[in-house]
C-alpha atoms as a PDB file:
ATOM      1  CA  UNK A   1     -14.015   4.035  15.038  1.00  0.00           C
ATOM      2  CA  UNK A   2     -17.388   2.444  14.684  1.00  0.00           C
ATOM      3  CA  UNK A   3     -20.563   4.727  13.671  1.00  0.00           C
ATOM      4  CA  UNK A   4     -24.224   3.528  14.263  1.00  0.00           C
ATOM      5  CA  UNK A   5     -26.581   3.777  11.246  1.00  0.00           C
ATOM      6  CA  UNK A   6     -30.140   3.020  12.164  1.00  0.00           C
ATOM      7  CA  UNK A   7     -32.409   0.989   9.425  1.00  0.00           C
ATOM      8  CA  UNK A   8     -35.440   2.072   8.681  1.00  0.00           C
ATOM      9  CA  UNK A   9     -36.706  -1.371  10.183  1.00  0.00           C
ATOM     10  CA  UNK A  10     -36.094  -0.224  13.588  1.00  0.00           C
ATOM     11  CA  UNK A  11     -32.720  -1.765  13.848  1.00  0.00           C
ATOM     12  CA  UNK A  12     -29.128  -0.657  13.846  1.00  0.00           C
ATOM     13  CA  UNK A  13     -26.229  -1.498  12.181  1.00  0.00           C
ATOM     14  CA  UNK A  14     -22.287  -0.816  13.383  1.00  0.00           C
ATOM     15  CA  UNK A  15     -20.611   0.546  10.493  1.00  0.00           C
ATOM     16  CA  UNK A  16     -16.677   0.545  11.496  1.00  0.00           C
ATOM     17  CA  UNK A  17     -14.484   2.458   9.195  1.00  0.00           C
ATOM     18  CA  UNK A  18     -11.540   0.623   8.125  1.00  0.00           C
ATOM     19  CA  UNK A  19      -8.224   2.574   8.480  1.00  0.00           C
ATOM     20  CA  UNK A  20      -5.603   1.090   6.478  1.00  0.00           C
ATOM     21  CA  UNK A  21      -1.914   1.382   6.580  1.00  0.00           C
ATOM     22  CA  UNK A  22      -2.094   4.198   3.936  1.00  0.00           C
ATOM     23  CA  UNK A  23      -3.806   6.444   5.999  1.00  0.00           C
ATOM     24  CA  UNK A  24      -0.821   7.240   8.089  1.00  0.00           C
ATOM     25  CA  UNK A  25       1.763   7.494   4.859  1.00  0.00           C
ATOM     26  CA  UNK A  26       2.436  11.307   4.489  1.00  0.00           C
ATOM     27  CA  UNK A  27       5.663  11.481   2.604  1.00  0.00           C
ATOM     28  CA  UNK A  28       6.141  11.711  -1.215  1.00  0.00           C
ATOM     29  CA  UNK A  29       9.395  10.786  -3.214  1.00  0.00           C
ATOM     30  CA  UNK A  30       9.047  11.151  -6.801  1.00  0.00           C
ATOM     31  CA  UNK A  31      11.816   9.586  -9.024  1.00  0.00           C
ATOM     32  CA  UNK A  32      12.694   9.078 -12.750  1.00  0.00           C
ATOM     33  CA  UNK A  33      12.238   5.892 -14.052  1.00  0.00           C
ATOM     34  CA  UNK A  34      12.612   4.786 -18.085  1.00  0.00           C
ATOM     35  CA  UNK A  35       9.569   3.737 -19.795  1.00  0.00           C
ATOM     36  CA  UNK A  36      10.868   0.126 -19.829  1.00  0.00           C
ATOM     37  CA  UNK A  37      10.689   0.652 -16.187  1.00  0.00           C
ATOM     38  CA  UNK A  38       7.155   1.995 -15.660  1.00  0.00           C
ATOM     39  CA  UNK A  39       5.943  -0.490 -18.062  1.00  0.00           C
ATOM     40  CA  UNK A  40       7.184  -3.078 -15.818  1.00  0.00           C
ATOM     41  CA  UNK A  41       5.900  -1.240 -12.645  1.00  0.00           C
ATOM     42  CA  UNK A  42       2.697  -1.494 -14.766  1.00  0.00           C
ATOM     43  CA  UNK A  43       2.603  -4.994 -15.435  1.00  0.00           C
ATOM     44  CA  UNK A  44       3.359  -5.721 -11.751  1.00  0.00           C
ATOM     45  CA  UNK A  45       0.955  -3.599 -10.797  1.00  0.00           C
ATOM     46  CA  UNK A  46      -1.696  -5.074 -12.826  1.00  0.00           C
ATOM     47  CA  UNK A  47      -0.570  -8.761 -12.254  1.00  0.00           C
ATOM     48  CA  UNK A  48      -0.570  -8.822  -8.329  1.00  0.00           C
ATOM     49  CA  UNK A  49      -3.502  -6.109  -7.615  1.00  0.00           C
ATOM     50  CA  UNK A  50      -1.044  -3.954  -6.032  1.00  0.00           C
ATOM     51  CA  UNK A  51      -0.433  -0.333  -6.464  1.00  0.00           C
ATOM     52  CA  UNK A  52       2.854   0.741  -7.657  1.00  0.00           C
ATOM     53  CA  UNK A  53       3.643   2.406  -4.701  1.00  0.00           C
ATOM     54  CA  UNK A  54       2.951  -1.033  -2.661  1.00  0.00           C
ATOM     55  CA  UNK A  55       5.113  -2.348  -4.868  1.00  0.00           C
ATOM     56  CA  UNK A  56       7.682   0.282  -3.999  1.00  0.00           C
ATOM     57  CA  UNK A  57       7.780   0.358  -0.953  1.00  0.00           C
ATOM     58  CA  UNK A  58       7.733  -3.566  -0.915  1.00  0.00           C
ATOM     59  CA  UNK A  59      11.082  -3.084  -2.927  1.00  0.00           C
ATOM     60  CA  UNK A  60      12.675  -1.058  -0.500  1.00  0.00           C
ATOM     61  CA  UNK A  61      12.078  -3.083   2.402  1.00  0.00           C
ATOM     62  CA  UNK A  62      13.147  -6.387   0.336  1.00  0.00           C
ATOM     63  CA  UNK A  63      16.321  -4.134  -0.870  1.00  0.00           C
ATOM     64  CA  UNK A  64      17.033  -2.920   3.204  1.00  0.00           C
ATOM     65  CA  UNK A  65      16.661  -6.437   4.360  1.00  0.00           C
ATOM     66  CA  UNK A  66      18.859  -7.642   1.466  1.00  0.00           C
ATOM     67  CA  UNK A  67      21.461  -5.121   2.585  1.00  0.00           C
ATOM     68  CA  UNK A  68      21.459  -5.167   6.403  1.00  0.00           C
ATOM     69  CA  UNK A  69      22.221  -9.021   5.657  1.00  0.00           C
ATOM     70  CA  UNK A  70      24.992  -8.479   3.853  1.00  0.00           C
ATOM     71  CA  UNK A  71      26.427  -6.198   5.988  1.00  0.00           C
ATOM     72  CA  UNK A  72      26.343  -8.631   9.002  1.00  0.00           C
ATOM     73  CA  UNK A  73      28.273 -10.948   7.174  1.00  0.00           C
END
């Protein structure tokens, strides 16, 4: 979606709103993790620029993929 901002030098500029994939997530799981855990989420967090639920749900696809593999075997 693109909105049209005029400039006060008689010209216009597109603005286009960036939707990222978070825009669409909706669902919420909350779990219980040990603090030697979230410290770890932390440092990953803080090491790669991710959030710790990118790095979540990065771990659950990995852990799917990981699995559906060694099921086919």
């Amino acid at each position: 979606m693109a909105r049209i901002k005029k400039l006060e030098t008689n010209e216009t500029k597109v603005i286009r709103s960036k939707k990222s994939k978070k825009d669409h997530l909706q669902n919420v799981i909350s779990l219980r993790i040990s603090n030697q855990q979230k410290t770890t989420l932390e440092k990953l967090s803080k090491a790669t620029s991710k959030s710790i639920s990118d790095i979540m749900r990065e771990a659950v696809k990995l852990w799917s993929t990981k699995r559906r593999n060694l099921c086919q075997d």
